[in-house]
Structure formats: C-alpha cells, structure tokens
PDB file of N, CA and C in Angstrom:
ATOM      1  N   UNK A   1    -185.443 -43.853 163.697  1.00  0.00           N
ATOM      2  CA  UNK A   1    -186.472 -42.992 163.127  1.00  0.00           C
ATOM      3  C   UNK A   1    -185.973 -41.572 162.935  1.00  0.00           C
ATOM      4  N   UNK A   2    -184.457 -41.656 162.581  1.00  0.00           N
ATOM      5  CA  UNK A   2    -184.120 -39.873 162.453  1.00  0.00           C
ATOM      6  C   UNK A   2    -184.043 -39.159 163.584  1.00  0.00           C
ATOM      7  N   UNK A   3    -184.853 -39.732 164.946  1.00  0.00           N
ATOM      8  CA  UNK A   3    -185.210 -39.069 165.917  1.00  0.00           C
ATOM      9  C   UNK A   3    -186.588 -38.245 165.792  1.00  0.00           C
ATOM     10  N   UNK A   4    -187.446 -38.615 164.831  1.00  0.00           N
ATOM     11  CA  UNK A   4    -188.810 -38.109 165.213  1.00  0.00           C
ATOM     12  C   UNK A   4    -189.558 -38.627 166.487  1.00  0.00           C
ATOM     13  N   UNK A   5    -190.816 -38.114 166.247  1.00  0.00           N
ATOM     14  CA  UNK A   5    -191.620 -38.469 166.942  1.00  0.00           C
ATOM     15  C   UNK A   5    -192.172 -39.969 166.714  1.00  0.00           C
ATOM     16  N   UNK A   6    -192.629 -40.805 167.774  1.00  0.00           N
ATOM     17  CA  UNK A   6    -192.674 -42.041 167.950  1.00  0.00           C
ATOM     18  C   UNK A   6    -193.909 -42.336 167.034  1.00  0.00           C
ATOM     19  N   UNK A   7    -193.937 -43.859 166.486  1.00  0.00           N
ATOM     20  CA  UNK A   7    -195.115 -43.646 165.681  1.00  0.00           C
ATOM     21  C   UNK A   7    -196.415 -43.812 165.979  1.00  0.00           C
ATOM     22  N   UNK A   8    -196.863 -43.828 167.133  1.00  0.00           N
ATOM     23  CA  UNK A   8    -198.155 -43.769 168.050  1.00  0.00           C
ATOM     24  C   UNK A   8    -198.406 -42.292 167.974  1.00  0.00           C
ATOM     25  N   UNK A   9    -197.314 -41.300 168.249  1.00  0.00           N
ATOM     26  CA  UNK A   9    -197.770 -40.373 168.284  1.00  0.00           C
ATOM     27  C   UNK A   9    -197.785 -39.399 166.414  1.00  0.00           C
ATOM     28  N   UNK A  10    -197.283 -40.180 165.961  1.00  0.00           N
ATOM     29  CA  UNK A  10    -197.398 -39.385 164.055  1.00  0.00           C
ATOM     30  C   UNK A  10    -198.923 -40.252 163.862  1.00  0.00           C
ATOM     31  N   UNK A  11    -199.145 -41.323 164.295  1.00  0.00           N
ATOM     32  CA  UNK A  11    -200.343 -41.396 163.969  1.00  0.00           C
ATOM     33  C   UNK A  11    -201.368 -40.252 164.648  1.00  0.00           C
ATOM     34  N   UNK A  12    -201.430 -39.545 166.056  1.00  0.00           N
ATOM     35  CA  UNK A  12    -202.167 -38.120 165.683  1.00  0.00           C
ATOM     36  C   UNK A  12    -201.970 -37.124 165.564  1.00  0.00           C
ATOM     37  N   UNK A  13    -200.651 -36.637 164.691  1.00  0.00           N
ATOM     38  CA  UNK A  13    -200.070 -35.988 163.268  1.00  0.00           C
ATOM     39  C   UNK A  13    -201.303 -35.571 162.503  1.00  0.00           C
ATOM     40  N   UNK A  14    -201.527 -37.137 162.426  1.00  0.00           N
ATOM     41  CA  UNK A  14    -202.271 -37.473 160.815  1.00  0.00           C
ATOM     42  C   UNK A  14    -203.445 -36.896 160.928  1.00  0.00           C
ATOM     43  N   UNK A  15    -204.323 -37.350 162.707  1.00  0.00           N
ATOM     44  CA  UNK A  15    -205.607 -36.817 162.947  1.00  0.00           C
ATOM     45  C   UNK A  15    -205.394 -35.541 162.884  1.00  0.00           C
ATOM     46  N   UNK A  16    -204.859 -34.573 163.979  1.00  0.00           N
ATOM     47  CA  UNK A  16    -204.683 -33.455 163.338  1.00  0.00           C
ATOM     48  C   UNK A  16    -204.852 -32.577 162.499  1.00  0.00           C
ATOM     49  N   UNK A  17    -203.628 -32.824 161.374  1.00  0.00           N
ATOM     50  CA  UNK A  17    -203.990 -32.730 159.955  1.00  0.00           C
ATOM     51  C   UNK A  17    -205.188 -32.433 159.204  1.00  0.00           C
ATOM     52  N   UNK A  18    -206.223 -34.114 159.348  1.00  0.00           N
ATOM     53  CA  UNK A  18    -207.621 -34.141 158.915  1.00  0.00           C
ATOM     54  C   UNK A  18    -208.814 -33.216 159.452  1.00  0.00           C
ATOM     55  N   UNK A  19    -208.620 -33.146 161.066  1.00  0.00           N
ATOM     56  CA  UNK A  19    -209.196 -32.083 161.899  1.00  0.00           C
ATOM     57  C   UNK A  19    -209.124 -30.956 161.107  1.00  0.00           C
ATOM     58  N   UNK A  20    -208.024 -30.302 161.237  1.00  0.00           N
ATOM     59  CA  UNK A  20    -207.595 -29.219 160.468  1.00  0.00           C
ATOM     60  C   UNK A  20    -208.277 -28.765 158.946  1.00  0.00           C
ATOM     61  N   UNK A  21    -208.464 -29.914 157.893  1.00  0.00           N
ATOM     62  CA  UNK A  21    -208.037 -29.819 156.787  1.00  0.00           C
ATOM     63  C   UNK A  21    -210.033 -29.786 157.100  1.00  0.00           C
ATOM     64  N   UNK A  22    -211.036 -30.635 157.801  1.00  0.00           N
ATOM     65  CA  UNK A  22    -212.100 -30.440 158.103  1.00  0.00           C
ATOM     66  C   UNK A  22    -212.720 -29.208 158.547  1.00  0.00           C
ATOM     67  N   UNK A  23    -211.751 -28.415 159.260  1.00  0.00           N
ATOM     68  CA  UNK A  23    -212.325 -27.345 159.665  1.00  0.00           C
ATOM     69  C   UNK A  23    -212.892 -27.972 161.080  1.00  0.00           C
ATOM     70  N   UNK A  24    -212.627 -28.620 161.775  1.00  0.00           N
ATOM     71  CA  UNK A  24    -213.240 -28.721 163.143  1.00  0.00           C
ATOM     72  C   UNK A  24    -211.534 -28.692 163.900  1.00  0.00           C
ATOM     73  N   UNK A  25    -212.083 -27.927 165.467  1.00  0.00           N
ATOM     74  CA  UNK A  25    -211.109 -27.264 166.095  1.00  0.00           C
ATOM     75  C   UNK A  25    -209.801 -28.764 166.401  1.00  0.00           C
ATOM     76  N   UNK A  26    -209.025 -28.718 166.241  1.00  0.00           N
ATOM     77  CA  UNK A  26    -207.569 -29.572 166.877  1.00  0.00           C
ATOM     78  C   UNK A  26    -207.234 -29.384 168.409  1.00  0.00           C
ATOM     79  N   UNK A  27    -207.899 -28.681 169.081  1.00  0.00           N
ATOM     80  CA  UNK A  27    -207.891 -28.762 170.595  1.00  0.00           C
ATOM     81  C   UNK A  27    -208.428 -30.100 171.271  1.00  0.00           C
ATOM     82  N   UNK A  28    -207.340 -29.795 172.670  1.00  0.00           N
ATOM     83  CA  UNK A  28    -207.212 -31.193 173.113  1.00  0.00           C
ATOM     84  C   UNK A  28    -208.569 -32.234 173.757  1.00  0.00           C
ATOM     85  N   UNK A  29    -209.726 -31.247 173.639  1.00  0.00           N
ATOM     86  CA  UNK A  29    -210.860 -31.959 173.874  1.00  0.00           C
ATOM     87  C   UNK A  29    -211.224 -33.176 172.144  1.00  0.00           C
ATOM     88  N   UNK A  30    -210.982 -32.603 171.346  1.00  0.00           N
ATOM     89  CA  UNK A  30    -211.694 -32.774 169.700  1.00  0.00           C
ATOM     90  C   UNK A  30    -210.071 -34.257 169.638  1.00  0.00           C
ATOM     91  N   UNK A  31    -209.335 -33.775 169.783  1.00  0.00           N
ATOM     92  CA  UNK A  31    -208.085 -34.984 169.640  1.00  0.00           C
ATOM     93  C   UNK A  31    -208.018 -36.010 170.801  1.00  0.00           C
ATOM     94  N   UNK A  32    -208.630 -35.797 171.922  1.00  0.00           N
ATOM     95  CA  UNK A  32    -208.836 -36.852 172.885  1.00  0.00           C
ATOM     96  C   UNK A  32    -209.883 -37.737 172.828  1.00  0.00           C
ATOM     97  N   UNK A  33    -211.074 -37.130 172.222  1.00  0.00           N
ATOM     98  CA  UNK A  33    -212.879 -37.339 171.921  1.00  0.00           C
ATOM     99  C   UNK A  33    -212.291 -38.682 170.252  1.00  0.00           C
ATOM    100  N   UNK A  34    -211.903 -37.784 169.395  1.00  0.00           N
ATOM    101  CA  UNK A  34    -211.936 -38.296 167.854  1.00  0.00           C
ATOM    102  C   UNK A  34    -210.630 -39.461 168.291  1.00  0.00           C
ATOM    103  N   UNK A  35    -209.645 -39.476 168.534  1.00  0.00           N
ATOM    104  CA  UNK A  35    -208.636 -39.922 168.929  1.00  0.00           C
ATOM    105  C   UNK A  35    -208.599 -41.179 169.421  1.00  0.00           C
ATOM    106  N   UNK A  36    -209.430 -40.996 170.715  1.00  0.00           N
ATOM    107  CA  UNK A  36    -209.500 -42.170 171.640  1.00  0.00           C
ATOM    108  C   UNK A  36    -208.776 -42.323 172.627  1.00  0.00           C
ATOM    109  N   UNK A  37    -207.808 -41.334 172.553  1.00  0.00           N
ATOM    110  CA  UNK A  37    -206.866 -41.292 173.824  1.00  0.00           C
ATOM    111  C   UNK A  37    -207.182 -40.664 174.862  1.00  0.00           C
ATOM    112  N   UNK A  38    -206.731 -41.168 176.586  1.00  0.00           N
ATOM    113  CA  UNK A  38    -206.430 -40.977 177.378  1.00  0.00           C
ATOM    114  C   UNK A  38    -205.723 -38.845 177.690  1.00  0.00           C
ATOM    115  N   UNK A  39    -206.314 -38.932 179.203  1.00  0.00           N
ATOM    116  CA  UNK A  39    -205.662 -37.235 178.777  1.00  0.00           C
ATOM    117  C   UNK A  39    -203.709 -37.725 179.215  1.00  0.00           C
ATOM    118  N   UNK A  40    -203.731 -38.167 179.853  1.00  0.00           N
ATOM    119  CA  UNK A  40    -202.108 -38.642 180.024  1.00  0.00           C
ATOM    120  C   UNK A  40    -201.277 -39.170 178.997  1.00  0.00           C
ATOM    121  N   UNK A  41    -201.874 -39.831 177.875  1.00  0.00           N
ATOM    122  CA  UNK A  41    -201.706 -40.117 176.664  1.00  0.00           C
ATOM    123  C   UNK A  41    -201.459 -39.290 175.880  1.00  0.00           C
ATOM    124  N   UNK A  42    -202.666 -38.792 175.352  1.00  0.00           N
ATOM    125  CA  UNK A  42    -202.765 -37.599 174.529  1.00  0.00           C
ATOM    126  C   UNK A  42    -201.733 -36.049 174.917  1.00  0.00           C
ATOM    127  N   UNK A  43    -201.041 -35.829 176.293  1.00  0.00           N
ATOM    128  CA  UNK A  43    -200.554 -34.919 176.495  1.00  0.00           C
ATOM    129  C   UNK A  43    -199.013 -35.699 176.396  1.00  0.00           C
ATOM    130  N   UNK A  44    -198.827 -36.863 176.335  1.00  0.00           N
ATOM    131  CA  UNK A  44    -197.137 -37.530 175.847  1.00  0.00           C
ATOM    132  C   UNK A  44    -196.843 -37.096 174.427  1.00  0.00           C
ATOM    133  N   UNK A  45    -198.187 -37.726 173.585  1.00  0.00           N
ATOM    134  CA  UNK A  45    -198.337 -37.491 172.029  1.00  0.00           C
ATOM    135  C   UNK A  45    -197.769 -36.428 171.992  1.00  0.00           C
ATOM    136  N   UNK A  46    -198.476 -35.252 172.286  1.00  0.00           N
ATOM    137  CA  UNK A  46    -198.689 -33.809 172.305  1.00  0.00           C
ATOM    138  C   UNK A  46    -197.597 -33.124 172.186  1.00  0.00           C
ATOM    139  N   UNK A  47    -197.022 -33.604 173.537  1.00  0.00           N
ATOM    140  CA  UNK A  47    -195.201 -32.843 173.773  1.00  0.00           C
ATOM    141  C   UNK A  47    -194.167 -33.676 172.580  1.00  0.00           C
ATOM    142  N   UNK A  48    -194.561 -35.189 172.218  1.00  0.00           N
ATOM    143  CA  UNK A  48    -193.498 -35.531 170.990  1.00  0.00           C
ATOM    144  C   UNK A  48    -193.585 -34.589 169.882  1.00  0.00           C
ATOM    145  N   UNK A  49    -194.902 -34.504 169.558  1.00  0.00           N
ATOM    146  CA  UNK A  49    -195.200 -33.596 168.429  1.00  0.00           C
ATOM    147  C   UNK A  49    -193.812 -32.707 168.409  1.00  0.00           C
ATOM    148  N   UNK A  50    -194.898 -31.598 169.480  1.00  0.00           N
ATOM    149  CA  UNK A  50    -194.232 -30.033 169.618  1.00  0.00           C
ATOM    150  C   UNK A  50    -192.644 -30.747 170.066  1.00  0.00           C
ATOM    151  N   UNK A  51    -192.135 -31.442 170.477  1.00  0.00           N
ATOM    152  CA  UNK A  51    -190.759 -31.399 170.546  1.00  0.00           C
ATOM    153  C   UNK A  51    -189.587 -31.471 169.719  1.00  0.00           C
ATOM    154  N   UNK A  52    -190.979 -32.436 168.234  1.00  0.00           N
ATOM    155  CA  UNK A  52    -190.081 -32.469 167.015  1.00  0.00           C
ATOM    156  C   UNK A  52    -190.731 -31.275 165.985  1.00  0.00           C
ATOM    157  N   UNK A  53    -191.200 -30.321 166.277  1.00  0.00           N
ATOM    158  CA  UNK A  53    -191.525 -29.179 166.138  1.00  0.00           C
ATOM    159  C   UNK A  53    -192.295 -29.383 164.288  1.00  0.00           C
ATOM    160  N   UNK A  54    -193.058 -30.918 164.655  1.00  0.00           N
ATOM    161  CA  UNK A  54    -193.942 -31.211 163.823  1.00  0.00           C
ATOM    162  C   UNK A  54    -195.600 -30.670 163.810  1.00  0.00           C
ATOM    163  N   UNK A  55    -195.857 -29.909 165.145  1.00  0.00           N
ATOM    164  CA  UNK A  55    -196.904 -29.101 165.707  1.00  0.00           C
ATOM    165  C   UNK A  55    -196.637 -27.827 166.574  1.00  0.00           C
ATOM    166  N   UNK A  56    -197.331 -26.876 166.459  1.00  0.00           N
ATOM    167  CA  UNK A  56    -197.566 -25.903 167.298  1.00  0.00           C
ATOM    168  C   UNK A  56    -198.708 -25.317 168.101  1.00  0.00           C
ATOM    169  N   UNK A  57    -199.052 -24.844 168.969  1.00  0.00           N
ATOM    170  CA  UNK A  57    -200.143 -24.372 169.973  1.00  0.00           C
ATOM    171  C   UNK A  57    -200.321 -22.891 169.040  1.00  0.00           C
ATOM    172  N   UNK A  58    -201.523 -22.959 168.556  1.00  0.00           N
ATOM    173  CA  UNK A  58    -201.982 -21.719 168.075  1.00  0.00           C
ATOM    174  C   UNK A  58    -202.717 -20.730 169.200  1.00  0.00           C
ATOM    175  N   UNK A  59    -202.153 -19.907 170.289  1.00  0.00           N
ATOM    176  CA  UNK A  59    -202.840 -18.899 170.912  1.00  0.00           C
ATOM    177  C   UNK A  59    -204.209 -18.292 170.240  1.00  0.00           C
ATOM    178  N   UNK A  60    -203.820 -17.845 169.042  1.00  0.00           N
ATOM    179  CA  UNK A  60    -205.552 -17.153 168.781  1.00  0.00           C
ATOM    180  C   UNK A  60    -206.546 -18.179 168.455  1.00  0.00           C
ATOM    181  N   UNK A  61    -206.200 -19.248 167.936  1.00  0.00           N
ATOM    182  CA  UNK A  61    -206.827 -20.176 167.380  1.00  0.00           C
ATOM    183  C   UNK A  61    -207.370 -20.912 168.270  1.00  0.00           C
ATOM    184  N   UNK A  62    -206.258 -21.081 169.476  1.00  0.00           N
ATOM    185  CA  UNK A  62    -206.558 -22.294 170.839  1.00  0.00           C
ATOM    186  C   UNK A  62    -206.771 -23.617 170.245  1.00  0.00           C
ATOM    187  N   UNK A  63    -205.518 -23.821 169.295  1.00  0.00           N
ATOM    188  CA  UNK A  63    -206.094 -25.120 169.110  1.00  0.00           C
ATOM    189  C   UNK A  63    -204.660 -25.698 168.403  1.00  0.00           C
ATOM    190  N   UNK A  64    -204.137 -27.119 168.152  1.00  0.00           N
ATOM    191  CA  UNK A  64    -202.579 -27.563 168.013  1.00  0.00           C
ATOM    192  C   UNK A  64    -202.803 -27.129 166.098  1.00  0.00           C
ATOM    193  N   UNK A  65    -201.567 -26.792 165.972  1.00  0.00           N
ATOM    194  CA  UNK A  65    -201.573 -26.489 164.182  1.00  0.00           C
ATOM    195  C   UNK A  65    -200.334 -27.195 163.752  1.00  0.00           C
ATOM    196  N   UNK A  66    -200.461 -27.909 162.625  1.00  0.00           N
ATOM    197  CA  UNK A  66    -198.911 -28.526 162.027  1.00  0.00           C
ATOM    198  C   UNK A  66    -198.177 -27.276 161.465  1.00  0.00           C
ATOM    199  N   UNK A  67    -197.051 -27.734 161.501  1.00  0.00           N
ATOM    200  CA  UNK A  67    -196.040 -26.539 160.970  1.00  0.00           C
ATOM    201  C   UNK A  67    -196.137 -27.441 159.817  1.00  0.00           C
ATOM    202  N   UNK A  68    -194.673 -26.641 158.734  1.00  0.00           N
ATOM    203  CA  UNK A  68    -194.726 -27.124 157.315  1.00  0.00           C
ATOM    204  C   UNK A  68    -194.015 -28.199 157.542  1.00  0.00           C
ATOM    205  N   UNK A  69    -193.100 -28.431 158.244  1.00  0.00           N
ATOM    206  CA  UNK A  69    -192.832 -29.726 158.571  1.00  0.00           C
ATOM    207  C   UNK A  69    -193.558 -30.683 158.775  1.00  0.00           C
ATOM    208  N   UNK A  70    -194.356 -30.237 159.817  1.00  0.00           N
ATOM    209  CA  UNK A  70    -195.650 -31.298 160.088  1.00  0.00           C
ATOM    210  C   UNK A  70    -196.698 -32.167 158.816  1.00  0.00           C
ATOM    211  N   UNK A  71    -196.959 -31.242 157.874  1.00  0.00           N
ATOM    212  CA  UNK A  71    -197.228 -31.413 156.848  1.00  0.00           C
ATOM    213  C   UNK A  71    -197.321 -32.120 155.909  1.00  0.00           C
ATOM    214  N   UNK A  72    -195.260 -31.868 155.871  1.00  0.00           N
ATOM    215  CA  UNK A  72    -195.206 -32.227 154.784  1.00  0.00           C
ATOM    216  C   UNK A  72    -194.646 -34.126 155.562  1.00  0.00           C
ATOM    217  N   UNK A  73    -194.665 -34.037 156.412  1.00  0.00           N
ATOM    218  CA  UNK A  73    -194.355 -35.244 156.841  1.00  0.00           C
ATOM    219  C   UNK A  73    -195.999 -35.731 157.156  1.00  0.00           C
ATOM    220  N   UNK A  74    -196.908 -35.375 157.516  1.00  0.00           N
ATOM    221  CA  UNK A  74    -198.226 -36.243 157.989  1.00  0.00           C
ATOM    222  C   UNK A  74    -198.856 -36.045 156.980  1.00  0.00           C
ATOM    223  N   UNK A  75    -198.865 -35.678 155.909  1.00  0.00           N
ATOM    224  CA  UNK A  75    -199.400 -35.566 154.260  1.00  0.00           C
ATOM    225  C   UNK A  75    -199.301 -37.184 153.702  1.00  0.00           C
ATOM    226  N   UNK A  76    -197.859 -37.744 153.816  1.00  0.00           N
ATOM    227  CA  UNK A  76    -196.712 -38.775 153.328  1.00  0.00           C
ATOM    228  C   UNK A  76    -197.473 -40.099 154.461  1.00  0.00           C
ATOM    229  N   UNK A  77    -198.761 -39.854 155.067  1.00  0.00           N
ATOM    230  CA  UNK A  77    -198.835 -41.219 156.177  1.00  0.00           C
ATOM    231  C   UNK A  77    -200.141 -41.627 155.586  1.00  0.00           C
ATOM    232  N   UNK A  78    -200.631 -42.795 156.370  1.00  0.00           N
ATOM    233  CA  UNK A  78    -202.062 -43.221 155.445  1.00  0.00           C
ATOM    234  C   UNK A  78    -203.000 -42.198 156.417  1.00  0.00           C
ATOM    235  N   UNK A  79    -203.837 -42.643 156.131  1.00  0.00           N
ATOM    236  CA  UNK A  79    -205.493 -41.663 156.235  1.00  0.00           C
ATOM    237  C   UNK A  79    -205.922 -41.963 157.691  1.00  0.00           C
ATOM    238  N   UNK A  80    -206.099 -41.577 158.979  1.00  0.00           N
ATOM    239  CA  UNK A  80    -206.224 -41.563 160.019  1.00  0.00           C
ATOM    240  C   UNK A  80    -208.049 -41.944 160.262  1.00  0.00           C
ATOM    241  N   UNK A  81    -207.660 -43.454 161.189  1.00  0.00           N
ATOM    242  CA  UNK A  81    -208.632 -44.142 161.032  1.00  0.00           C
ATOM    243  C   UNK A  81    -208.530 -44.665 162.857  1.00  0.00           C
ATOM    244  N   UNK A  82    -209.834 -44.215 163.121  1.00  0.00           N
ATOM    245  CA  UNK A  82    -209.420 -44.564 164.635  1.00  0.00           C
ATOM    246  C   UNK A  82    -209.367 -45.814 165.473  1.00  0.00           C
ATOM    247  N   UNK A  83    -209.962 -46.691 164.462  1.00  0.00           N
ATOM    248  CA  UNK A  83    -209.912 -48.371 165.487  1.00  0.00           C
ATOM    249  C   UNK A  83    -208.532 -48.763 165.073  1.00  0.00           C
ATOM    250  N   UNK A  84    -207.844 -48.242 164.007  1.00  0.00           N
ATOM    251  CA  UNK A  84    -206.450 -48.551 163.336  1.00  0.00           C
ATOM    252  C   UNK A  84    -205.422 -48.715 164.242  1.00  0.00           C
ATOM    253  N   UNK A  85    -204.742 -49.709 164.439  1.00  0.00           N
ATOM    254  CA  UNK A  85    -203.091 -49.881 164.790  1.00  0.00           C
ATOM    255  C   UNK A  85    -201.885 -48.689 164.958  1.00  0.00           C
ATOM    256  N   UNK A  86    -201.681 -47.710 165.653  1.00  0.00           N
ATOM    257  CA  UNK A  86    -200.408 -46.613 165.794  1.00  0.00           C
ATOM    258  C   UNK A  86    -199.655 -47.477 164.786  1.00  0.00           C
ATOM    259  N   UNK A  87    -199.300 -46.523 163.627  1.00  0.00           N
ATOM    260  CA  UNK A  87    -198.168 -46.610 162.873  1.00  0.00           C
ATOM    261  C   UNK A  87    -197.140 -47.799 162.817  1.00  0.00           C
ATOM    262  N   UNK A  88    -196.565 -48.623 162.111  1.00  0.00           N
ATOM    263  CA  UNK A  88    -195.276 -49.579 162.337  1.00  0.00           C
ATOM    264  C   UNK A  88    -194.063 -48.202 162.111  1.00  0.00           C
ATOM    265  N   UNK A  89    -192.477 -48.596 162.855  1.00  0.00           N
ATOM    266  CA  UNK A  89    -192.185 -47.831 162.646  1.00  0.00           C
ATOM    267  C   UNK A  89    -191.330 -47.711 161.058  1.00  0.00           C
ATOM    268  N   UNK A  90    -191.539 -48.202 160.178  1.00  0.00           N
ATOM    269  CA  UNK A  90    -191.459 -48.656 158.712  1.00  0.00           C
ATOM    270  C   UNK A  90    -192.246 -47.480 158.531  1.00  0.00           C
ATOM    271  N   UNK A  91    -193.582 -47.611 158.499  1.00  0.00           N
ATOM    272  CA  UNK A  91    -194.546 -46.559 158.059  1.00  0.00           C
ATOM    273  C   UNK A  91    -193.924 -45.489 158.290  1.00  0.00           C
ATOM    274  N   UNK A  92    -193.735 -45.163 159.609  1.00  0.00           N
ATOM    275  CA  UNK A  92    -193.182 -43.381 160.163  1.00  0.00           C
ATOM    276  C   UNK A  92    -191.927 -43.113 159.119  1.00  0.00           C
ATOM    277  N   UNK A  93    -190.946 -44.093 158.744  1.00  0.00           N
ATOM    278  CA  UNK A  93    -189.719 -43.640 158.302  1.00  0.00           C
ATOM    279  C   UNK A  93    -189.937 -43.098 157.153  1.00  0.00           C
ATOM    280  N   UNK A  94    -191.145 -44.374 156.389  1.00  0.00           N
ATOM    281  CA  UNK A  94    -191.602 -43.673 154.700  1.00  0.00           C
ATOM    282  C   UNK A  94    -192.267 -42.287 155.035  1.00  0.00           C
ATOM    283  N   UNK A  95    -192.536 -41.863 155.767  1.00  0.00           N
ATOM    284  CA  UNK A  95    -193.260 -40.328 156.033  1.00  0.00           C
ATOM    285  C   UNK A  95    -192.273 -39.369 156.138  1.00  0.00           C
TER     286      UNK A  95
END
C-alpha cells in the first residue's frame, strides 16, 4: 500500500472528509458516535492517519482536519457509509 495508512483506517479519512465538508465538528466524540468505533480503535485509526500525515489536529478548531494530501487521497475513495465493510486493500491503492 505505498506504506499508507491501513484501509480500516482511510475508510475514516473518508468520514472525516464528509464531517468536514458537512460542517459538523471532526472531533473524536462526532468520529467515534458517526463512526462506530471503539475509543481504542478510533485512537489506532487516528495516529495512522496523522502518521501518514493524511490528517492533522486543528488547535483552534479542536477538531482532526485533512491536509491536501488527505484530500486529495480521501476525495479518490467511495462515499462513507457506516454499516459498510473498511476498505479492500485494492480500494485504498486506487485512492
């Protein structure tokens, strides 16, 4: 996978993203709640993200923001659907 992030966790990339693009906050209550994940979960996701520096922690905002990377890679995935299957990793590579 290039070494991205795993595709469990680009699938909440994608939520993210939609959060974002909705205007409702991307903090880790709104991505654990909409998500469905676990807080031990959701904080593995979290650090893949920010490790492939496909997300960042917005201080004023208090809330996770995609970089342009993030973007332009979770733009390229399908539409974030929460009873849905984490990503094949086929899917992640086409992203």
């Amino acid at each position: 996978m290039n070494g991205l992030a795993q595709p469990h966790a680009l699938h909440l990339l994608r939520l993210i993203i939609e959060l974002r693009s909705a205007d409702i906050p991307s903090d880790d209550f709104w991505l654990g709640t909409v998500g469905e994940r676990d807080p031990e979960q959701l904080a593995a996701e979290l650090a893949a993200l920010e490790g492939d520096q496909l997300i960042a922690w917005s201080e004023r905002a208090q809330q996770w923001t995609p970089t342009l990377r993030g973007l332009a890679m979770g733009l390229n995935l399908p539409a974030f659907e929460p009873d849905a299957a984490p990503f094949t990793t086929a899917e992640a590579e086409c992203a």
